[in-house]
Protein backbone atom coordinates (compact mmCIF):
# COMPACT_ATOMS: atom_id res chain seq x y z
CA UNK A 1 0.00 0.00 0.00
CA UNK A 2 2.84 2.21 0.88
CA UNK A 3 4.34 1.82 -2.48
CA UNK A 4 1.00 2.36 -4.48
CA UNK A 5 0.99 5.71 -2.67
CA UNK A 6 4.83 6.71 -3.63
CA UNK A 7 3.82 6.29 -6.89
CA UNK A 8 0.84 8.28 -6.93
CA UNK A 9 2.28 11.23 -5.47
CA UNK A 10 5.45 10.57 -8.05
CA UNK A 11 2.62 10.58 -10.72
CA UNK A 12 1.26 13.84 -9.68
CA UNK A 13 4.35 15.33 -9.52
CA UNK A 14 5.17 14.76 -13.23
CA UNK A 15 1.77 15.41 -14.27
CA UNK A 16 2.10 18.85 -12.61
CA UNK A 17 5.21 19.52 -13.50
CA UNK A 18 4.70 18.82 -17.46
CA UNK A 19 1.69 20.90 -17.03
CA UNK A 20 3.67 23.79 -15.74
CA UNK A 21 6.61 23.11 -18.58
CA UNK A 22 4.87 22.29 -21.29
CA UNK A 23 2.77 26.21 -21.71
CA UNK A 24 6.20 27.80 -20.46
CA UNK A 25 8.28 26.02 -23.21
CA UNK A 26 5.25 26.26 -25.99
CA UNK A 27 5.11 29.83 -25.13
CA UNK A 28 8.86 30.82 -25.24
CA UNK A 29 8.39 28.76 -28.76
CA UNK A 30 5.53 31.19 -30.13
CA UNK A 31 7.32 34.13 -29.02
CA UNK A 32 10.65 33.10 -31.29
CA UNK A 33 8.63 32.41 -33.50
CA UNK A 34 6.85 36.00 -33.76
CA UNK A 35 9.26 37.66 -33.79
CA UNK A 36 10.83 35.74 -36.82
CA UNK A 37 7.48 36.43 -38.54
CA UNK A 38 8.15 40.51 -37.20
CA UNK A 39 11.03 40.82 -38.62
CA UNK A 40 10.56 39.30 -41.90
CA UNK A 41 7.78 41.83 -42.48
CA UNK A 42 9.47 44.54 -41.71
CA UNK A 43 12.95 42.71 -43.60
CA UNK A 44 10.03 42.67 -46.58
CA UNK A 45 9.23 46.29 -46.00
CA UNK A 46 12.56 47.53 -45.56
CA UNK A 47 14.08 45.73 -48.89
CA UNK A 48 10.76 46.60 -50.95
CA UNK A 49 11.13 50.35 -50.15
CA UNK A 50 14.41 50.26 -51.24
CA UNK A 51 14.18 47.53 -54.78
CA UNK A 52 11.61 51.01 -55.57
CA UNK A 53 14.28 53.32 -54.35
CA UNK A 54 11.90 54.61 -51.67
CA UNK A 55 15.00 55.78 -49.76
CA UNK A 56 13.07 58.06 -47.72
CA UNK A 57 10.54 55.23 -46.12
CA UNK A 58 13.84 52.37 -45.90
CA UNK A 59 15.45 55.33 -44.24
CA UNK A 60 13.08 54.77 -41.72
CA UNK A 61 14.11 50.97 -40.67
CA UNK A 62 17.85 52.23 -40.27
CA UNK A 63 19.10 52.66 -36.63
CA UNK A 64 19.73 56.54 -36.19
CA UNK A 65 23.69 56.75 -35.88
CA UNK A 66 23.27 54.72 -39.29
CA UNK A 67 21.02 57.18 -41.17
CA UNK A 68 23.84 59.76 -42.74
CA UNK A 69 25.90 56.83 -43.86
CA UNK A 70 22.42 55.28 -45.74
CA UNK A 71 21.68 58.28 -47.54
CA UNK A 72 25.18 58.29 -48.92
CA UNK A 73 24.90 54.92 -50.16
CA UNK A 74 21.57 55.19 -51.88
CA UNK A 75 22.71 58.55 -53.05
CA UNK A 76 25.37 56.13 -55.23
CA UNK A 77 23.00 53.33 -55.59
CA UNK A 78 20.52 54.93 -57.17
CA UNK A 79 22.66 56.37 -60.12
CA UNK A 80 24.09 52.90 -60.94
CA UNK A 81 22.19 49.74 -59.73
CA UNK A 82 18.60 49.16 -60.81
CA UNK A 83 17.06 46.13 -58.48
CA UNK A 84 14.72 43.79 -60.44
CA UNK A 85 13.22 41.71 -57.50
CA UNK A 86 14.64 40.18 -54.00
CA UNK A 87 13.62 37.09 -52.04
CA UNK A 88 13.93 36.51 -48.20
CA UNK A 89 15.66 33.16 -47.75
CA UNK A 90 16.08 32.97 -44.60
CA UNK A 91 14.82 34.41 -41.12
CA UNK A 92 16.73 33.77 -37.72
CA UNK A 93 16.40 35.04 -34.46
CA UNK A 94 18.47 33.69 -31.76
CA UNK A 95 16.56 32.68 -28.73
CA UNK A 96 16.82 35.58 -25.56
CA UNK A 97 18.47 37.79 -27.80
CA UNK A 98 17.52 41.46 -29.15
CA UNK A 99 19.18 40.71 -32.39
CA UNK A 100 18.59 38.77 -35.99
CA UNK A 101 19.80 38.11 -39.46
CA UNK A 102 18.11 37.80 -42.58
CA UNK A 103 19.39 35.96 -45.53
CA UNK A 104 18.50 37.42 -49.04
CA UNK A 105 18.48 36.78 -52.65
CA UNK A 106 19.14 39.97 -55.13
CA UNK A 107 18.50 39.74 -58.51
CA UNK A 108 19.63 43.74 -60.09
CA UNK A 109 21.66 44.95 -63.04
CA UNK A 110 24.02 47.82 -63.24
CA UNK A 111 22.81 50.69 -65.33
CA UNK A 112 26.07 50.84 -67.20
CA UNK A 113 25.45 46.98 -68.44
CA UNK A 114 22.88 45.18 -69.22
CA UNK A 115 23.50 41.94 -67.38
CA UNK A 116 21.33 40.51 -65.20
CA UNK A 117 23.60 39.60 -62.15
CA UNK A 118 22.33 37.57 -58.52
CA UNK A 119 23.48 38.25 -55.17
CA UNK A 120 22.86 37.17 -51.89
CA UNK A 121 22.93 39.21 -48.94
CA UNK A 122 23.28 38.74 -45.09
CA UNK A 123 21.29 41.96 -43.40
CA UNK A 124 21.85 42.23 -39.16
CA UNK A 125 18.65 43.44 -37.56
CA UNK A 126 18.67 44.50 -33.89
CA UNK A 127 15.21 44.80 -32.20
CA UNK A 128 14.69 47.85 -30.04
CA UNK A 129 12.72 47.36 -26.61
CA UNK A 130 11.76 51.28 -26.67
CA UNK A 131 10.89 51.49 -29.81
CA UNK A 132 9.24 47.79 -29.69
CA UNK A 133 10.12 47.48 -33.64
CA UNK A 134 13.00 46.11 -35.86
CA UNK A 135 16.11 48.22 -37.14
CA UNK A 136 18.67 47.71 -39.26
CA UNK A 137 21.88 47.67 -38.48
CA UNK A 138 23.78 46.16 -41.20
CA UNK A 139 22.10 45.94 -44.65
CA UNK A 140 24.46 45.36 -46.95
CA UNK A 141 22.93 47.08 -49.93
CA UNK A 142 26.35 48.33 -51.35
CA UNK A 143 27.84 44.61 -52.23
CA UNK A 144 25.34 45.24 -55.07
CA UNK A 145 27.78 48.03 -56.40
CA UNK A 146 30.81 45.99 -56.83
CA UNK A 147 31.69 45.19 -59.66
CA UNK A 148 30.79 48.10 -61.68
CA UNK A 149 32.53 49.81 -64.56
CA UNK A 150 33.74 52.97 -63.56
């Protein structure tokens, strides 16, 4: 009898503690996994502005200290690279962390040739708890010059 009640009260234990886990770790899960979906909408948003030169609306995705340094870049951009489409590739975003990476495809052509060239492109996004959106902090939008004919 003694034995029959060990085990029930080992039984409950488990059963309560998988009932606690189980929501904690499903939750943790769906938050990841928001913020992946986040941040590829605003990834989306950020690369569309800019494949229709939009510079003023991508602008706004770019962390501050960043801005000056953007504007210079699609100041050059836009007088030699004309973007034909992108794809998002990939989305990550490390568990407990403020910060993520999205993998892209470029398809674009330089205005001085007509050749359809393909690139792929890491950006670095870092999430901002004040501002409770996604910036970013590396794009990597002027890879897509090299190359050209000066």
């Amino acid at each position: 009898m003694v034995l029959k009640n060990d085990f029930r009260k080992a039984s409950l234990f488990v059963f309560f503690a998988l009932a606690v886990m189980i929501p904690l770790s499903c939750s943790s899960v769906s938050k990841q996994k928001g913020e992946q979906e986040d941040l590829q909408e605003i990834a989306d948003a950020f690369n569309s502005a800019v494949r229709w030169s939009d510079f003023k609306t991508a602008c706004g995705f770019v962390l501050p200290p960043r801005k000056q340094a953007f504007w210079d870049q699609m100041d050059e951009m836009s007088n030699t690279v004309r973007i034909m489409d992108f794809q998002i590739r990939e989305v990550s975003v490390p568990q407990k962390k403020n910060r993520g990476t999205v993998i892209l495809r470029y398809r674009y052509y330089h205005m001085d040739s007509p050749n359809m060239r393909t690139k792929n492109l890491q950006q670095h996004w870092i999430f901002s708890e004040q501002e409770k959106s996604w910036f970013v902090a590396e794009h990597n939008l002027q890879s897509l010059m090299e190359g050209k004919k000066k």
